[in-house]
C-alpha atoms as a PDB file:
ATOM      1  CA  UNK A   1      79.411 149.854 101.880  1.00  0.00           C
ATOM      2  CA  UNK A   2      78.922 146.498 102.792  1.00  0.00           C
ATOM      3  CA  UNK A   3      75.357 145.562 102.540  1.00  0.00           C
ATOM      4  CA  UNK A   4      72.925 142.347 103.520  1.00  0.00           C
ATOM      5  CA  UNK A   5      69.326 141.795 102.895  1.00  0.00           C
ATOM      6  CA  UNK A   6      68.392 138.748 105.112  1.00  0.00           C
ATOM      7  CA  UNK A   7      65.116 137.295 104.767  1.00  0.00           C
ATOM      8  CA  UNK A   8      63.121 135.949 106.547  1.00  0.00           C
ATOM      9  CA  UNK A   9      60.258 133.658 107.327  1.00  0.00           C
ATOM     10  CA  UNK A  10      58.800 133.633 110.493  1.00  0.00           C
ATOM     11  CA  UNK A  11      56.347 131.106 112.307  1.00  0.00           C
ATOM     12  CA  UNK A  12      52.739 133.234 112.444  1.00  0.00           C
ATOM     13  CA  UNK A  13      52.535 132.113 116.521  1.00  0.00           C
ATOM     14  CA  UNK A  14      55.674 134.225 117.200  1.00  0.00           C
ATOM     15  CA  UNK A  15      54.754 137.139 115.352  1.00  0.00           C
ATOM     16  CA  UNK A  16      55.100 139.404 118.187  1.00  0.00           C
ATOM     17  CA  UNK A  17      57.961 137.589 120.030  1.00  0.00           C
ATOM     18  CA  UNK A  18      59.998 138.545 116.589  1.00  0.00           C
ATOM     19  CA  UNK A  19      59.600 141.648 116.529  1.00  0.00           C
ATOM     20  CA  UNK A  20      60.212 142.526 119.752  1.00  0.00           C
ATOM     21  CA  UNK A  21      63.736 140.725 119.506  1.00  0.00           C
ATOM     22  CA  UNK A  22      64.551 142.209 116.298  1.00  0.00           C
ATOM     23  CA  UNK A  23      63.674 145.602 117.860  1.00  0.00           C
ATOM     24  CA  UNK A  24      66.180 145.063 120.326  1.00  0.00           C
ATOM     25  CA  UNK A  25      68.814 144.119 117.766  1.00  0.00           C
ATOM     26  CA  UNK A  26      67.872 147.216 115.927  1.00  0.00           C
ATOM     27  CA  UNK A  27      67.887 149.453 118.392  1.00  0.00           C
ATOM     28  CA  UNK A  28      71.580 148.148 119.573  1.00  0.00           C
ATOM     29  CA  UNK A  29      73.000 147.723 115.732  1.00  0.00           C
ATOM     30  CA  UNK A  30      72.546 151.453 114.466  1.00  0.00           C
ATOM     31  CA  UNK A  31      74.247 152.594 118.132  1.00  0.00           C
ATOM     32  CA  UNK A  32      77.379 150.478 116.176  1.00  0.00           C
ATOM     33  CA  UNK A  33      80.267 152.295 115.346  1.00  0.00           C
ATOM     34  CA  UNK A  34      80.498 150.924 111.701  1.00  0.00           C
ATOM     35  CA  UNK A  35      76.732 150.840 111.214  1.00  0.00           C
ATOM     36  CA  UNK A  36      75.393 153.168 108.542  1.00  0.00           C
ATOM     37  CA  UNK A  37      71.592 151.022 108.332  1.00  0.00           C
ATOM     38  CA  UNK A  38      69.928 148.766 110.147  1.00  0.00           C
ATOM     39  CA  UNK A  39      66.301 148.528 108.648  1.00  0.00           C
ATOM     40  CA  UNK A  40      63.673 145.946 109.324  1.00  0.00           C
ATOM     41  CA  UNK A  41      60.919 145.936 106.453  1.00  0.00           C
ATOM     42  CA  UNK A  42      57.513 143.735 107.308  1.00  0.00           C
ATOM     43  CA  UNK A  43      56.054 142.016 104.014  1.00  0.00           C
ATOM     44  CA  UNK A  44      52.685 144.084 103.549  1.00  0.00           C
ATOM     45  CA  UNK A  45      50.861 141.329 101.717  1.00  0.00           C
ATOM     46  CA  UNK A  46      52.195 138.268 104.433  1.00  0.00           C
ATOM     47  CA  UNK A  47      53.218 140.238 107.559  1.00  0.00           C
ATOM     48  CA  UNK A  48      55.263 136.461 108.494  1.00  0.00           C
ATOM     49  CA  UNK A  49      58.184 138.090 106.220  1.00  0.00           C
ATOM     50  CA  UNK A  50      60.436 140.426 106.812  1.00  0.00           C
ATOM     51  CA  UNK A  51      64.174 141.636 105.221  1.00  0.00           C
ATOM     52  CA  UNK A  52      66.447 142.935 107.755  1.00  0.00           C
ATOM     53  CA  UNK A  53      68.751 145.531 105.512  1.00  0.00           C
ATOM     54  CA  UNK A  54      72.331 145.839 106.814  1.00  0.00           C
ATOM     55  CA  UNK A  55      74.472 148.092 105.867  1.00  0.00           C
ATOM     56  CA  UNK A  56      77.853 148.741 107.228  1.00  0.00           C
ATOM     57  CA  UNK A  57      81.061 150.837 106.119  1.00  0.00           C
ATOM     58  CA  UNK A  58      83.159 147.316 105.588  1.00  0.00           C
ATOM     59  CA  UNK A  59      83.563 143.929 106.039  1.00  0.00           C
ATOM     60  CA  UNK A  60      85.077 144.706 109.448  1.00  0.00           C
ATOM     61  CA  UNK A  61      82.337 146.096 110.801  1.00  0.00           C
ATOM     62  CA  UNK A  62      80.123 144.070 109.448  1.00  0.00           C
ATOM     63  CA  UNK A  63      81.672 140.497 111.497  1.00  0.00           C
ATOM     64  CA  UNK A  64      82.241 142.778 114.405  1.00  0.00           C
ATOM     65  CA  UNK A  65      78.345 143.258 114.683  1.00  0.00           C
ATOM     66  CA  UNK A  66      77.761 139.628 114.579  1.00  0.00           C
ATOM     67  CA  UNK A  67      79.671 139.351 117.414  1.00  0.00           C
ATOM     68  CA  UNK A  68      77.856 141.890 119.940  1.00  0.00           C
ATOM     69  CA  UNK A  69      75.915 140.643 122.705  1.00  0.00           C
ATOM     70  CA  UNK A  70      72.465 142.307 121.081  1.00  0.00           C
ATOM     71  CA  UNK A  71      73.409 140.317 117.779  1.00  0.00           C
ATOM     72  CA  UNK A  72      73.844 136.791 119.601  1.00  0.00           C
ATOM     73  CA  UNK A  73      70.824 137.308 121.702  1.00  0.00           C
ATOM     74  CA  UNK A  74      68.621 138.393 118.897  1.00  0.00           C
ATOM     75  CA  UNK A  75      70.175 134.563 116.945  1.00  0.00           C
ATOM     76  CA  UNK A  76      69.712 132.473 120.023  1.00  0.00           C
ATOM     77  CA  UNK A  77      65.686 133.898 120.421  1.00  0.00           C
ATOM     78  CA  UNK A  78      65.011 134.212 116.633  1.00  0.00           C
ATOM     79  CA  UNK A  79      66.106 131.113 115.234  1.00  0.00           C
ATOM     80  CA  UNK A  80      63.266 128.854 116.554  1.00  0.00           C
ATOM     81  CA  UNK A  81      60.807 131.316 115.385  1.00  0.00           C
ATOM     82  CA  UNK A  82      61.816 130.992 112.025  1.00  0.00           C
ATOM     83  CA  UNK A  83      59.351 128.865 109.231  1.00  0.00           C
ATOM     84  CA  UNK A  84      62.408 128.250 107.561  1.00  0.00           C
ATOM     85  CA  UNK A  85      66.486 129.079 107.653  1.00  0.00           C
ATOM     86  CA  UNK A  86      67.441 132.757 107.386  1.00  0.00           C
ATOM     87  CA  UNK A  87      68.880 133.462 103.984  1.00  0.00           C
ATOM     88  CA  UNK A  88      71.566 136.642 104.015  1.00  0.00           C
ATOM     89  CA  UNK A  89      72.251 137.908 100.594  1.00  0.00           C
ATOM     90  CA  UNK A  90      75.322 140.203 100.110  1.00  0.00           C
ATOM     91  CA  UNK A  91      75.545 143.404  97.909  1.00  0.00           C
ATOM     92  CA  UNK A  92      78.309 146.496  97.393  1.00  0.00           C
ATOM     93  CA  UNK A  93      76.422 149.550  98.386  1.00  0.00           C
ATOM     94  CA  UNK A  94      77.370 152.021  95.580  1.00  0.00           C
ATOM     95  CA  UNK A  95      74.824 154.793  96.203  1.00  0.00           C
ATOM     96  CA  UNK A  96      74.393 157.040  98.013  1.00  0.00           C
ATOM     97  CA  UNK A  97      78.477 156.502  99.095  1.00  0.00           C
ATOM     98  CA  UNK A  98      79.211 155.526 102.964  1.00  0.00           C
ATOM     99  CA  UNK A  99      79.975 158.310 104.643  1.00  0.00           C
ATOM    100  CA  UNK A 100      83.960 158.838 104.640  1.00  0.00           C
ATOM    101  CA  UNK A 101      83.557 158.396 100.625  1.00  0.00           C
ATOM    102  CA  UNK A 102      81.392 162.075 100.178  1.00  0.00           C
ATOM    103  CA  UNK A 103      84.565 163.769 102.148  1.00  0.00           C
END
């Protein structure tokens, strides 16, 4: 698997605005064909803070999701609602094994 935990900070007066975009981008990304997770976890203690986990079955899929129109849409809106740059950090998913692996 081919995994990224973004985080990220976003401006308190687009709280809402966020979410609803990253929705969106949710709701497109796990309809991907290499998409295995597509989670978006809200900071409990500072609800401004959120980690998008990504989690696709290889690199492949992974740069083609950057490239859908949900994706680009979800960077163009998001970005100026950010406190601070994005930060995507990159992990091999060893368990539980993508898919094709358990056959």
């Amino acid at each position: 698997m081919y995994v990224t935990l973004v985080n990220i900070h976003v401006k308190s007066e687009h709280l809402a605005e966020f979410i609803d975009a990253t929705r969106a981008n949710h709701e497109g990304s796990v309809r991907e064909p290499g998409n295995l997770r597509f989670d978006v976890l809200q900071s409990v203690e500072d609800p401004t803070r959120f980690i998008l986990y990504e989690a696709y079955r290889d690199e492949a899929a992974a740069k083609a999701h950057k490239e859908t129109a949900h994706s680009a849409a979800w960077r163009d809106a998001a970005t100026d609602w950010m406190a601070e740059p994005r930060v995507g950090v990159r992990y091999d998913g060893l368990f539980p094994a993508a898919p094709e692996a358990r056959r």
